[in-house]
Structures are given as C-alpha cells and as structure tokens.
C-alpha atoms as a PDB file:
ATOM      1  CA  UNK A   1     -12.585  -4.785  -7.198  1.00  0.00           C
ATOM      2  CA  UNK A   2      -9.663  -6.607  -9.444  1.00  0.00           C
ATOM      3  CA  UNK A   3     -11.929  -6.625 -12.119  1.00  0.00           C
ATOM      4  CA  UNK A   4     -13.185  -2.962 -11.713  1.00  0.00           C
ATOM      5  CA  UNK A   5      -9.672  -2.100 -11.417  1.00  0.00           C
ATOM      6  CA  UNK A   6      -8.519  -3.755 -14.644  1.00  0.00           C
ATOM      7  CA  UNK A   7     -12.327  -1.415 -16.750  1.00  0.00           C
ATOM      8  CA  UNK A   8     -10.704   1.609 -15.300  1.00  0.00           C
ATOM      9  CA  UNK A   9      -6.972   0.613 -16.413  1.00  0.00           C
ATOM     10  CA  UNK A  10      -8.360  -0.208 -20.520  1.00  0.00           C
ATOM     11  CA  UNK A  11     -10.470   3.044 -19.931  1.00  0.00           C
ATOM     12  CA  UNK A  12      -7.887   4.931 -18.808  1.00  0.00           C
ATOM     13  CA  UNK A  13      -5.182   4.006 -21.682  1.00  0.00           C
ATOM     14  CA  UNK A  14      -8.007   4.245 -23.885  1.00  0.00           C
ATOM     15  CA  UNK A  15      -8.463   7.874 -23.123  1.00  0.00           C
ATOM     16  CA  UNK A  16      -5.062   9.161 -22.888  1.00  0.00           C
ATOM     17  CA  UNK A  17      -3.420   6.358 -25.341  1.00  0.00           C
ATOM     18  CA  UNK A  18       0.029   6.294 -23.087  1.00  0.00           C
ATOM     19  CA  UNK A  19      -0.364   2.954 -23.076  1.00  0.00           C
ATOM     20  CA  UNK A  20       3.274   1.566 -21.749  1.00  0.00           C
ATOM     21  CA  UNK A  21       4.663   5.060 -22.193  1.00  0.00           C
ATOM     22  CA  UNK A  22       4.055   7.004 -19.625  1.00  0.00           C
ATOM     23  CA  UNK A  23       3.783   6.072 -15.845  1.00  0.00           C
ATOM     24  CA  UNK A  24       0.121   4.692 -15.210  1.00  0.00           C
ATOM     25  CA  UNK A  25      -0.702   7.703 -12.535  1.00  0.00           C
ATOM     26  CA  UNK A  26      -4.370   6.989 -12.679  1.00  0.00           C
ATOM     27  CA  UNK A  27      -4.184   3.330 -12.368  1.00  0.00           C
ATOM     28  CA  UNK A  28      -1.887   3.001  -9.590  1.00  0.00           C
ATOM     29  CA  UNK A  29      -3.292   5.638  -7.733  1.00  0.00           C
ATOM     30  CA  UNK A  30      -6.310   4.062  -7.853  1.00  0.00           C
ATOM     31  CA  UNK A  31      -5.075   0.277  -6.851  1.00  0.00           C
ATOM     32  CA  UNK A  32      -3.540   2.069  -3.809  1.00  0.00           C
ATOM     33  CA  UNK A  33      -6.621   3.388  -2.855  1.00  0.00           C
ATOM     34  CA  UNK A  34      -7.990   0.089  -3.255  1.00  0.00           C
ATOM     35  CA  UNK A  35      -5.225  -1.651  -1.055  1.00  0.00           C
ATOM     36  CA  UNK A  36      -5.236   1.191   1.637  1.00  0.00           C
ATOM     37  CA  UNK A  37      -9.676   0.043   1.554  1.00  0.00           C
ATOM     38  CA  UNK A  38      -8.563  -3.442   1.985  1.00  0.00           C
ATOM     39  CA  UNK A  39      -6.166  -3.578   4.287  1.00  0.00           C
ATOM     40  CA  UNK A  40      -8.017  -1.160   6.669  1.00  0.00           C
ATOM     41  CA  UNK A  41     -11.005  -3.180   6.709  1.00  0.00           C
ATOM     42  CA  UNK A  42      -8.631  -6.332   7.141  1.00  0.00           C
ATOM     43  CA  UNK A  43      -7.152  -4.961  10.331  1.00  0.00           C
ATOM     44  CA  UNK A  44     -10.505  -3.878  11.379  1.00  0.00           C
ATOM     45  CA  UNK A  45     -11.902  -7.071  11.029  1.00  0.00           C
ATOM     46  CA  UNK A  46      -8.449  -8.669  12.797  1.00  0.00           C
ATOM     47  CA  UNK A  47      -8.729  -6.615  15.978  1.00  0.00           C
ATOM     48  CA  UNK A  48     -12.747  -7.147  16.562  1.00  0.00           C
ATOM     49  CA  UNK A  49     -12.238 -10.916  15.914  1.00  0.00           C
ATOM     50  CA  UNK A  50     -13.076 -12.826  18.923  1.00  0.00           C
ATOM     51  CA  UNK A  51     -11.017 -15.925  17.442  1.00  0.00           C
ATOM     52  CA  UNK A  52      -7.465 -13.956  17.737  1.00  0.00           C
ATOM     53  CA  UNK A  53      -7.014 -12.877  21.406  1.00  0.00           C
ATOM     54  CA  UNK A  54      -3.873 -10.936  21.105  1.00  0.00           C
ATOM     55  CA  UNK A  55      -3.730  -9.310  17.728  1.00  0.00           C
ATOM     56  CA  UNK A  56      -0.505  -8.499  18.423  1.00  0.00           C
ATOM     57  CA  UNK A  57       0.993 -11.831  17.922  1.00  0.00           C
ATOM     58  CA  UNK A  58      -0.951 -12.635  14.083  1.00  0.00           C
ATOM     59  CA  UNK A  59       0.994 -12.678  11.227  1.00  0.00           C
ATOM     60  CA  UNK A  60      -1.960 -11.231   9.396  1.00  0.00           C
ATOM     61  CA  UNK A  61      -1.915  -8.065  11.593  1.00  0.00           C
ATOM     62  CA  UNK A  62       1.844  -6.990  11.397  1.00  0.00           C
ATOM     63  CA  UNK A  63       2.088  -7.670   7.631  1.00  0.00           C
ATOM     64  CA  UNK A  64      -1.402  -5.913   6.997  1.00  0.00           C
ATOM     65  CA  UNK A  65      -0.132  -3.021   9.206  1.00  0.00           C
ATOM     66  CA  UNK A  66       3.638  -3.078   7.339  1.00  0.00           C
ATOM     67  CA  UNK A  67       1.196  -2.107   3.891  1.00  0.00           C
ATOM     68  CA  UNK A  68      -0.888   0.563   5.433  1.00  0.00           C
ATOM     69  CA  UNK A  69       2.015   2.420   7.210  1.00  0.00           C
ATOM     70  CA  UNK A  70       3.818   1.921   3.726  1.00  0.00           C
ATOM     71  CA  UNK A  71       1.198   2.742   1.264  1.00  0.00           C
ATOM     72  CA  UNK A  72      -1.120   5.879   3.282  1.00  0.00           C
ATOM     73  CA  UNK A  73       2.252   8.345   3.869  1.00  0.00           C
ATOM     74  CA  UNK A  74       3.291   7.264   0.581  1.00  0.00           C
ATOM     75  CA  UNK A  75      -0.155   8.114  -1.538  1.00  0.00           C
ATOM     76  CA  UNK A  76       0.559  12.025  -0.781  1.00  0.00           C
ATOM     77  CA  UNK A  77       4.079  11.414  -1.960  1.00  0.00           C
ATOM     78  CA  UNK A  78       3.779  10.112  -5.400  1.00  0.00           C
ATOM     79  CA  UNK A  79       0.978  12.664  -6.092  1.00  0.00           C
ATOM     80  CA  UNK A  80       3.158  15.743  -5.247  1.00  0.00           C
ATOM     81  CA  UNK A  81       5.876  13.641  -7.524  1.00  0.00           C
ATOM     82  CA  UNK A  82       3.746  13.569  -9.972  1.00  0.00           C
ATOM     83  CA  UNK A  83       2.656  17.181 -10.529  1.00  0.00           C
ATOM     84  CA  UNK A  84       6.793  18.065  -9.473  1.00  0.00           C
ATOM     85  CA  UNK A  85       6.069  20.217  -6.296  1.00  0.00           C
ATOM     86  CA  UNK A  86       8.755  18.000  -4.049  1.00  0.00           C
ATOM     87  CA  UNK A  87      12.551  17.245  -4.841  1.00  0.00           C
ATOM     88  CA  UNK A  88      13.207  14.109  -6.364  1.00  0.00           C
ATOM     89  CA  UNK A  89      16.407  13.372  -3.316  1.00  0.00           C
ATOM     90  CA  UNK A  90      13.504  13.836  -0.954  1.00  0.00           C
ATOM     91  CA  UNK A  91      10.949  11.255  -2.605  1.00  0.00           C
ATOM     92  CA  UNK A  92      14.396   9.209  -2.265  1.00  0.00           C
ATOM     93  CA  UNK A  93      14.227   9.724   1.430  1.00  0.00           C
ATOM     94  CA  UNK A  94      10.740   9.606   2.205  1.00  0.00           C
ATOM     95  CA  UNK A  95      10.127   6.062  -0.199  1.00  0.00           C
ATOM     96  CA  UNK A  96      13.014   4.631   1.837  1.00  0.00           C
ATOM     97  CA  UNK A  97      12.251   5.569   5.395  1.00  0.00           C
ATOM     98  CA  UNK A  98       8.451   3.945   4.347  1.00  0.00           C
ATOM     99  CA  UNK A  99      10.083   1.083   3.420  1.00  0.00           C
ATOM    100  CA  UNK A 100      12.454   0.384   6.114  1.00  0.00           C
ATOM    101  CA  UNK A 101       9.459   0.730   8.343  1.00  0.00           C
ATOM    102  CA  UNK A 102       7.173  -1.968   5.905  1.00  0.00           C
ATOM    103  CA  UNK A 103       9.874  -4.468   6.020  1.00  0.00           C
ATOM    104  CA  UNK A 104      10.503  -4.180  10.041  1.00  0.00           C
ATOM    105  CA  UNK A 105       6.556  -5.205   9.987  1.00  0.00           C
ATOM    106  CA  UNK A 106       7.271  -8.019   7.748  1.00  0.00           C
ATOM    107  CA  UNK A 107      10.307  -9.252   9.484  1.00  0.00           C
ATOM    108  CA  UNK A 108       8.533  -8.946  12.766  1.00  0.00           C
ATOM    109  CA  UNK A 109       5.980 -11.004  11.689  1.00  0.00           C
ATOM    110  CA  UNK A 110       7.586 -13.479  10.231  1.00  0.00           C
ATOM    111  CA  UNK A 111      10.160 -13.567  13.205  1.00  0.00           C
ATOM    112  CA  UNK A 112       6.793 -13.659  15.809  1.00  0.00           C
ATOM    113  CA  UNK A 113       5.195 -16.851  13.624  1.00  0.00           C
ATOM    114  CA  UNK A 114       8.602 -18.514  13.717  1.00  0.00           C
ATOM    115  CA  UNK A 115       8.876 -18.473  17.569  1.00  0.00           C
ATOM    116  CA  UNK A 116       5.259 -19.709  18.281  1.00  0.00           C
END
C-alpha cells in the first residue's frame, strides 16, 4: 500500500504539476483512506483474537481506536474544506474536538499499559 501510495502521489503531481504548492488534496485523502482500511481491519483482527481476552485493556486497541475516531469524522471535514462549503472557525472546532478525543485514547492507553 506505501508503495502504491507513493505511484499515485508522482502521478498525481505529475498531472496537476502543484508539486509543493498547493495542498496535496488527492494524496492525503487517499493515505487517510488507507489508514481508516488499516486500522479497521487492525481492530477487527484485535477483538476476534483469541490471544487478548479483554480488548479493552491492549494498548493496540485504544491507540488504533484514538486514529479511527480521529481520522473517519475528520475525512468529511477536510473535503467540505476543501471545496469551501464550511467556515474555516468551525473546521477550527471540529479538528480540535477530534483531537482532544484522539489524545484521551492515547493517554488512556498509555496510562492502562503503565498500571499493568
């Protein structure tokens, strides 16, 4: 997938020569799409494991869950911001409220591992 990602990145600068210019829409919409694929099947293959008993208590799970609560509400966001249909101060809003809610995954992980 890394490498597919990087033929589509040289095609797509290649076609639109914005190369470093402009915001790399395609690319990164594309990579998140990728991510959201990865992390999915990640937390898929975390909660049907017969190895980890309580899912609830792997690092793996909260962090994995911290990107896909981040990165699914957030793909409709930066496509709207990209064609200018919702208020910059809202983006603002949205991006941090997503955020806030990644890093409370990612601190509760990391506090959960600590304890054990």
């Amino acid at each position: 997938m890394a490498i597919g990602l990087m033929v589509f990145f040289i095609i797509d600068n290649l076609i639109q020569r914005d190369f470093f210019t402009n915001f790399q829409f395609h690319t990164y919409l594309v990579s998140t799409l990728i991510l959201i694929y990865i992390v999915t099947v990640i937390l898929l293959q975390i909660m049907k494991s017969d190895i980890i008993h309580e899912y609830l208590r792997s690092k793996s799970f909260w962090i994995s869950l911290g990107l896909l609560l981040f990165y699914v509400p957030f793909l409709p966001v930066i496509i709207t911001f990209e064609f200018m249909v919702v208020n910059f101060e809202i983006k603002n809003i949205i991006t941090l409220f997503l955020i806030m809610v990644m890093n409370f995954c990612f601190i509760y992980a990391s506090l959960w591992t600590k304890h054990r």
